[in-house]
Protein backbone atom coordinates (compact mmCIF):
# COMPACT_ATOMS: atom_id res chain seq x y z
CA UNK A 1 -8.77 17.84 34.78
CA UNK A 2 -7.80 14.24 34.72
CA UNK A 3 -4.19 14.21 36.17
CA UNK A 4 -3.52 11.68 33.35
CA UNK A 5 -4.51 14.14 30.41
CA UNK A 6 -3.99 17.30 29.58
CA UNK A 7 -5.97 18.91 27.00
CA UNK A 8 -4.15 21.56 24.81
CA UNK A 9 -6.20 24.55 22.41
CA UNK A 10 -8.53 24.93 24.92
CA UNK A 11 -10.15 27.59 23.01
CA UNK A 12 -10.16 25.56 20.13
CA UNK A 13 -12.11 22.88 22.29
CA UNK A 14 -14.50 25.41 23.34
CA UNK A 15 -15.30 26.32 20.06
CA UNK A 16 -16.05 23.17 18.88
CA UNK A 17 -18.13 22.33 21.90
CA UNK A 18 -20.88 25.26 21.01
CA UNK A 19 -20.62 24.07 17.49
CA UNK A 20 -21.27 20.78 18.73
CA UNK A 21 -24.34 21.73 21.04
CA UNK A 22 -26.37 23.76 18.08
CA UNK A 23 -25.56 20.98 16.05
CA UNK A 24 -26.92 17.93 18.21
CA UNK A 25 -29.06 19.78 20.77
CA UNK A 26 -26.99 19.09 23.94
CA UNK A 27 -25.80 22.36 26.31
CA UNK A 28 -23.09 22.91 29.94
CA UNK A 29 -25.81 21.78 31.34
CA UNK A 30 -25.83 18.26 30.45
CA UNK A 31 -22.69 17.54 31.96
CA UNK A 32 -24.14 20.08 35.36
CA UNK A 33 -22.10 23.31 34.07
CA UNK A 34 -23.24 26.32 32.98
CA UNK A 35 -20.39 27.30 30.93
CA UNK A 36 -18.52 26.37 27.75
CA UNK A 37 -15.23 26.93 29.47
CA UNK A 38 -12.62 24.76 31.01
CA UNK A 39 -14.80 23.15 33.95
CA UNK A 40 -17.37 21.82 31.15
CA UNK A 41 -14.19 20.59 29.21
CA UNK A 42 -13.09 18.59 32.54
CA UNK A 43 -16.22 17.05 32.65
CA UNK A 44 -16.43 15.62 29.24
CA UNK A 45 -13.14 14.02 29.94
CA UNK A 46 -14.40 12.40 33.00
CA UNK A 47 -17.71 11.38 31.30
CA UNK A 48 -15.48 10.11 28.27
CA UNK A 49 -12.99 8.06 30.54
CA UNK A 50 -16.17 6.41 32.46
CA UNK A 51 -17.36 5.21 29.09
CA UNK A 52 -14.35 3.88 27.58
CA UNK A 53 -14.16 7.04 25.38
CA UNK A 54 -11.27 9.10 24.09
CA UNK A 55 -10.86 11.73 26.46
CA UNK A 56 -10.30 14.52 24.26
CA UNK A 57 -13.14 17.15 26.15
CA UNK A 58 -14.81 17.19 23.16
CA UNK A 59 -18.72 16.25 22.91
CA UNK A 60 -18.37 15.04 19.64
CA UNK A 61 -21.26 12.99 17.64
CA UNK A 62 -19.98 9.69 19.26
CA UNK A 63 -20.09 10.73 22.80
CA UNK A 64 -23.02 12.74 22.25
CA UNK A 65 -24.86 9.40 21.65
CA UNK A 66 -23.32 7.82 24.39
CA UNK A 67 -24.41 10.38 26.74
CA UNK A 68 -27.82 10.89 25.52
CA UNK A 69 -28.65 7.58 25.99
CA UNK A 70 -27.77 7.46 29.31
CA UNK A 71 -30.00 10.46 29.67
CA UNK A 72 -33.02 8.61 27.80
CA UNK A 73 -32.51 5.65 30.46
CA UNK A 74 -33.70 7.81 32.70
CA UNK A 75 -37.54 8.11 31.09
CA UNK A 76 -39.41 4.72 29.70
CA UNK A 77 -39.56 3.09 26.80
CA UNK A 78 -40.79 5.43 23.89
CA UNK A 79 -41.23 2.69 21.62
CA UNK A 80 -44.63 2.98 19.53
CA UNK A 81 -47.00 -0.06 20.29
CA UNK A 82 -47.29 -1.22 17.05
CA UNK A 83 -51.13 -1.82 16.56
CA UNK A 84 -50.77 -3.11 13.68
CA UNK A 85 -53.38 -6.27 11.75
CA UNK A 86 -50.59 -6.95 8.93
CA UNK A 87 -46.98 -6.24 8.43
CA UNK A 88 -45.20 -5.62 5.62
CA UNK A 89 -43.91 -9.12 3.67
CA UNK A 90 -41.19 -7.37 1.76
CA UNK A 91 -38.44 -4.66 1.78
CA UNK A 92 -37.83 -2.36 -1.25
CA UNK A 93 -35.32 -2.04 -3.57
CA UNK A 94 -35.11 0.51 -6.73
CA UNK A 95 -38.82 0.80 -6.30
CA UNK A 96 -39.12 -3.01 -6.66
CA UNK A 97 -40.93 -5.13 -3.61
CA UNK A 98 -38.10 -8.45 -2.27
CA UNK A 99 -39.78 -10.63 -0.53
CA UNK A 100 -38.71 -11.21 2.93
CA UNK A 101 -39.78 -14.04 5.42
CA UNK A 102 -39.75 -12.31 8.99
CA UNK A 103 -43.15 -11.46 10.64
CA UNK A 104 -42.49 -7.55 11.24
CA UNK A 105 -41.50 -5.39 8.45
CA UNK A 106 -42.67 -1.83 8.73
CA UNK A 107 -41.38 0.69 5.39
CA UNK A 108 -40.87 4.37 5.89
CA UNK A 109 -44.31 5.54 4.19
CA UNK A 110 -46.36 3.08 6.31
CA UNK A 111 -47.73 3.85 9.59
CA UNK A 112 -45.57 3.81 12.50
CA UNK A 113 -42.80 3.71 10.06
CA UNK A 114 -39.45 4.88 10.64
CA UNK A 115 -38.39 7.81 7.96
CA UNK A 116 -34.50 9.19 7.09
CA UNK A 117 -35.36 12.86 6.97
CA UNK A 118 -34.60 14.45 3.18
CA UNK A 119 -31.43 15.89 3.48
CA UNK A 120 -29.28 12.69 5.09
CA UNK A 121 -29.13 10.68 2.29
CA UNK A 122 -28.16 11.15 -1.54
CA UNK A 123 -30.79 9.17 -4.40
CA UNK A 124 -29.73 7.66 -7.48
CA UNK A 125 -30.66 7.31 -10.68
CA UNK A 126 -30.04 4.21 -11.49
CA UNK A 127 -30.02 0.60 -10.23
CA UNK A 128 -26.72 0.89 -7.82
CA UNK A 129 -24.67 -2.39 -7.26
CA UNK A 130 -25.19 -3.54 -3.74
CA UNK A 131 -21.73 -5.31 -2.90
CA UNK A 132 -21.53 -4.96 0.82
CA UNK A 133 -24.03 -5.29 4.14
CA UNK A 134 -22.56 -3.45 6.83
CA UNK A 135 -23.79 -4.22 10.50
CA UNK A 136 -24.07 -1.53 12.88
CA UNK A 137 -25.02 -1.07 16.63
CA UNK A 138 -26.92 2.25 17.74
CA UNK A 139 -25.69 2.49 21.56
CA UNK A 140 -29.14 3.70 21.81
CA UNK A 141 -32.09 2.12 23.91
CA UNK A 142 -34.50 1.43 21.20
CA UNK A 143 -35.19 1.96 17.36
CA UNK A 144 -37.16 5.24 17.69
CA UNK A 145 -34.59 6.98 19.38
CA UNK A 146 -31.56 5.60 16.87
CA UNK A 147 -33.61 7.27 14.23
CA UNK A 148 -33.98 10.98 16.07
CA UNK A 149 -29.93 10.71 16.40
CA UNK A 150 -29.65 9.79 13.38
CA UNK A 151 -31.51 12.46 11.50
CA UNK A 152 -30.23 15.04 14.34
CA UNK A 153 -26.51 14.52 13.21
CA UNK A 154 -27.66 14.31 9.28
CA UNK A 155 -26.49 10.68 8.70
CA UNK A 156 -28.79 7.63 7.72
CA UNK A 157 -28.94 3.74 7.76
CA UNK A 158 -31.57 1.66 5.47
CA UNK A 159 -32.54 -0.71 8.06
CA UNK A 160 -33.14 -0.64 11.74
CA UNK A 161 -34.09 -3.98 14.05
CA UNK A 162 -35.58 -3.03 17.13
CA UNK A 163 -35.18 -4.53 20.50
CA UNK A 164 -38.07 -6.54 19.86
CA UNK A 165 -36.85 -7.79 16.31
CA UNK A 166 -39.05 -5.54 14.31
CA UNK A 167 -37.21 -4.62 11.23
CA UNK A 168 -37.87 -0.62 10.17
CA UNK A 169 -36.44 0.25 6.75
CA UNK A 170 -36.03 4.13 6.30
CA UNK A 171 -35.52 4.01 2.54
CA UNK A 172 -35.41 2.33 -0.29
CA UNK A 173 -32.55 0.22 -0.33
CA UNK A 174 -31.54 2.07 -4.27
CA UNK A 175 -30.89 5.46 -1.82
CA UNK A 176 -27.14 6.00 -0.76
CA UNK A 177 -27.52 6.05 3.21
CA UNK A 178 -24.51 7.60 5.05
CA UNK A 179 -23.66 5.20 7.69
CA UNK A 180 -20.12 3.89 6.99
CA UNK A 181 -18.34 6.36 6.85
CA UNK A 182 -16.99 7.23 3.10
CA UNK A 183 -18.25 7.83 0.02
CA UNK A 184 -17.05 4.72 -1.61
CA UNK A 185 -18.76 2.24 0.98
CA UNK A 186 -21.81 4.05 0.86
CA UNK A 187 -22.15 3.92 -2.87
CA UNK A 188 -21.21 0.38 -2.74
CA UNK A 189 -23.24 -1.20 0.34
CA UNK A 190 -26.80 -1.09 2.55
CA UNK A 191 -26.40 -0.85 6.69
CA UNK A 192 -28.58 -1.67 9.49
CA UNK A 193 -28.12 -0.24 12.96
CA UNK A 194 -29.20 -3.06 15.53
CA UNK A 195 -30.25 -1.34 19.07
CA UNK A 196 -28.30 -1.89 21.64
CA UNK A 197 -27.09 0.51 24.51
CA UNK A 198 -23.85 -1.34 24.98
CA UNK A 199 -22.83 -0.62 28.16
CA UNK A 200 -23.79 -2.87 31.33
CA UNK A 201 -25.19 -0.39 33.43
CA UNK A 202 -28.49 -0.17 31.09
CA UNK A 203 -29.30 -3.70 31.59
CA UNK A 204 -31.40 -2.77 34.33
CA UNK A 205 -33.22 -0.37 31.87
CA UNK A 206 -34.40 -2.85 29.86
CA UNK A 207 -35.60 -5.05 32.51
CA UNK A 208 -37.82 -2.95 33.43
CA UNK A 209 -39.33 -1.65 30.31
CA UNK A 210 -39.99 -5.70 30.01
CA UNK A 211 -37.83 -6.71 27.27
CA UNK A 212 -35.92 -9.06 29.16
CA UNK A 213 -32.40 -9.57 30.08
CA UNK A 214 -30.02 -9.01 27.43
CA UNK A 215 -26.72 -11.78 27.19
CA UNK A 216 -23.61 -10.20 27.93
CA UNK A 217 -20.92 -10.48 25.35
CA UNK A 218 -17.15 -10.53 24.96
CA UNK A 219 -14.93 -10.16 21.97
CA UNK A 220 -11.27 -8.61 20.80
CA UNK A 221 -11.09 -5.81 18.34
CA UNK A 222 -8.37 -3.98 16.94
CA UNK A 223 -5.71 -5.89 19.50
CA UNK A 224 -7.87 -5.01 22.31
CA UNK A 225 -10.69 -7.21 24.65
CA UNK A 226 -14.11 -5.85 24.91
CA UNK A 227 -16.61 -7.49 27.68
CA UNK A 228 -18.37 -8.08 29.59
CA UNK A 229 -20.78 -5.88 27.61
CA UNK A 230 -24.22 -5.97 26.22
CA UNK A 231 -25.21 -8.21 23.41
CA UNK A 232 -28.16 -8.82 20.89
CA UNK A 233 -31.39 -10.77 22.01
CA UNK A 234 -31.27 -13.52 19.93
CA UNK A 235 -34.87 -12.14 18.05
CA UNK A 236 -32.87 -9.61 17.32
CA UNK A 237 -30.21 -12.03 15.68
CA UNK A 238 -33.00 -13.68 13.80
CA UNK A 239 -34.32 -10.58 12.32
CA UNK A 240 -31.08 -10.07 10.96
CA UNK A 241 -30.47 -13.64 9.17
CA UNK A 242 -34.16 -13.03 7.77
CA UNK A 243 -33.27 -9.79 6.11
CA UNK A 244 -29.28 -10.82 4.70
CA UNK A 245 -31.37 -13.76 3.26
CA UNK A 246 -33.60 -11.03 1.28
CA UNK A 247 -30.59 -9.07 0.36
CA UNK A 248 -28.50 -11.63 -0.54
CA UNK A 249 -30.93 -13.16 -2.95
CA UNK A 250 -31.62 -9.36 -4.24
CA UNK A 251 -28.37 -8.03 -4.62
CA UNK A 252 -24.71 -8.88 -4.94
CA UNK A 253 -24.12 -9.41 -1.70
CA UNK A 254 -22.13 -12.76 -1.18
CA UNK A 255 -22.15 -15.33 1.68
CA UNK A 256 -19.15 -14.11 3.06
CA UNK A 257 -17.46 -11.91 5.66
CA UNK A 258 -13.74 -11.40 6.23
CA UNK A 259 -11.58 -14.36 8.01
CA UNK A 260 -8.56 -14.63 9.21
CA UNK A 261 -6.51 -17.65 8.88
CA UNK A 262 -7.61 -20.05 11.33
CA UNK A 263 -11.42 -19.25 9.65
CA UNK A 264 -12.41 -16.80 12.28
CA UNK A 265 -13.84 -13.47 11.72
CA UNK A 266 -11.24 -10.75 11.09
CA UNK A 267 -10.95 -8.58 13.65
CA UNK A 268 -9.63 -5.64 12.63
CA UNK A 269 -9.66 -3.24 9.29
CA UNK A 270 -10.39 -5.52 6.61
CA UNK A 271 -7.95 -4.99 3.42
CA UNK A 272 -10.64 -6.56 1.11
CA UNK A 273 -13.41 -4.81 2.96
CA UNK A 274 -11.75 -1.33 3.23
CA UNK A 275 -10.81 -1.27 -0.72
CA UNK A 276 -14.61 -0.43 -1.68
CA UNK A 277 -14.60 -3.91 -3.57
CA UNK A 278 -15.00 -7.08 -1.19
CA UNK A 279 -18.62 -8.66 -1.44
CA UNK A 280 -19.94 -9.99 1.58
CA UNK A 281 -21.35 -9.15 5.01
CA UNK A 282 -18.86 -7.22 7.50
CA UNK A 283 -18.82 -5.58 10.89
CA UNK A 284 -18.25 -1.29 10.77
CA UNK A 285 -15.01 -2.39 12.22
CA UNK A 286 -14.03 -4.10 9.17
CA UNK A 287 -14.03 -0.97 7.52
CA UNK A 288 -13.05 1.60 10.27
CA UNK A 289 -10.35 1.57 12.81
CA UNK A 290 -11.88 3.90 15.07
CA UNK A 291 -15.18 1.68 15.19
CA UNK A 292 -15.85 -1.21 17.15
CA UNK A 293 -19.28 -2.78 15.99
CA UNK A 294 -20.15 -5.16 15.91
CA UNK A 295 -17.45 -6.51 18.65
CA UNK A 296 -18.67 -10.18 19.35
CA UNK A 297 -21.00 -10.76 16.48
CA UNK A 298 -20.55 -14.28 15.40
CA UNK A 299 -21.00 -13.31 11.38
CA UNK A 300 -19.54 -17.23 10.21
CA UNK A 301 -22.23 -18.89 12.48
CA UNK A 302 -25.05 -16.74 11.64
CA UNK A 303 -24.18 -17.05 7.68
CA UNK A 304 -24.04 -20.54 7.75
CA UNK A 305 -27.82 -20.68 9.82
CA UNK A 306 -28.81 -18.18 7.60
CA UNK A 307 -28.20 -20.14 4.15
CA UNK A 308 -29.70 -23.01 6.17
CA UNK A 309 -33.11 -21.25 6.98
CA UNK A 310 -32.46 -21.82 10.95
């Protein structure tokens, strides 16, 4: 064990470890044990510490995903080569088409399409009131793959921009999706989850698979620095001004995210954005202080191209 941390219950730990692995597929073996006992514990806290983690020894959903994409870097790119004469021109919403000016659209129930499996999401009724857009990175390598973790761990997202700025919506935009983490800004918003592994080391990764060299970003967070780390490719960035334009035209989402004083973005918990109630177009962090997306996302700038058509 770490000499810094010592990790009490360890039976408890153990226990939710093999819960963990029939859950989300993972086994000792991942981190080169062969048991569920103390040594496998050890090596979660080393793999957690590496990653900027909390070293608790447990291989919960969030260092699952961290550590199976740094398995998945290991294969290449399983992204589907889209063969594809026309793309979608809209997104949906409560069954409705909203038109959408970005070149790749592809819906759920088209081919190639990107599905939420039944069972991740909850459906309403009625026409919900769509106050808030929350923005989301996957720490995955590509869209595909965000969407097998995804329905593995029995959560969802409506939208999903792929490294090469194709935008995949898994649902109508009327379905609840469970991506921020309570009920009440579920009910009340729609989510993308941008790809992006995050950490440096993968840069190499996609270099190779021929996407090109991602920028490396910095930002602060909950009181602490993040950076260098890996950022959005600015198609990526476009993608996403194209579809808050269609939302924001379609719903109640307002030009706005939360600032601080000097005009910046907020970067912590948002009080307005926490309450269930604030209109506008935040981070995960705004909502969540144990989430750091989108650290570095320049949501002022990107509003202010995005009501300009840039």
């Amino acid at each position: 064990m770490h000499p810094k941390y010592y990790i009490e219950n360890e039976e408890a730990i153990v226990f939710y470890n093999k819960a963990s692995g029939k859950k989300l597929g993972w086994g000792p073996m991942w981190f080169d044990e062969t048991t569920w006992g103390p040594k496998l514990i050890s090596k979660i806290v080393e793999f957690q510490l590496k990653n900027q983690l909390k070293p608790d020894g447990m291989c919960g959903p969030g260092t699952f995903r961290v550590l199976k994409t740094e398995r998945d870097a290991e294969e290449d790119d399983d992204t589907a080569i889209l063969n594809r004469e026309d793309y979608s021109e809209h997104i949906i919403y409560c069954g409705e088409k909203i038109a959408i000016d970005w070149p790749k659209v592809v819906l759920w129930h088209e081919d190639d399409g990107l599905k939420a499996k039944a069972g991740c999401y909850r459906s309403k009724d009625e026409k919900r009131d769509i106050k808030m857009f929350v923005n989301h990175w996957d720490v995955c390598l590509s869209s595909s793959r965000c969407m097998r973790v995804l329905n593995d761990r029995g959560i969802s997202v409506q939208f999903l921009i792929d490294n090469d700025g194709t935008i995949y919506q898994t649902m109508d935009m009327n379905e609840v999706a469970w991506h921020a983490g309570g009920r009440t800004w579920n009910n009340e918003s729609v989510g993308v989850e941008i790809t992006n592994a995050f950490y440096k080391k993968h840069q190499q990764w996609y270099m190779k698979q021929g996407h090109g060299q991602r920028p490396y970003w910095y930002g602060n967070v909950h009181g602490k620095h993040y950076g260098p780390f890996l950022g959005f490719y600015d198609v990526q960035l476009q993608a996403l001004k194209a579809l808050w334009r269609a939302i924001e035209g379609a719903t109640s989402v307002e030009w706005q995210c939360p600032k601080d004083p000097t005009g910046g973005v907020w970067t912590t918990v948002s009080p307005e954005a926490s309450s269930g109630s604030y209109r506008g177009i935040v981070s995960h962090f705004h909502l969540k202080k144990s989430k750091i997306d989108c650290v570095g996302l320049d949501i002022p700038t990107l509003i202010d191209e995005a009501k300009d058509g840039k």
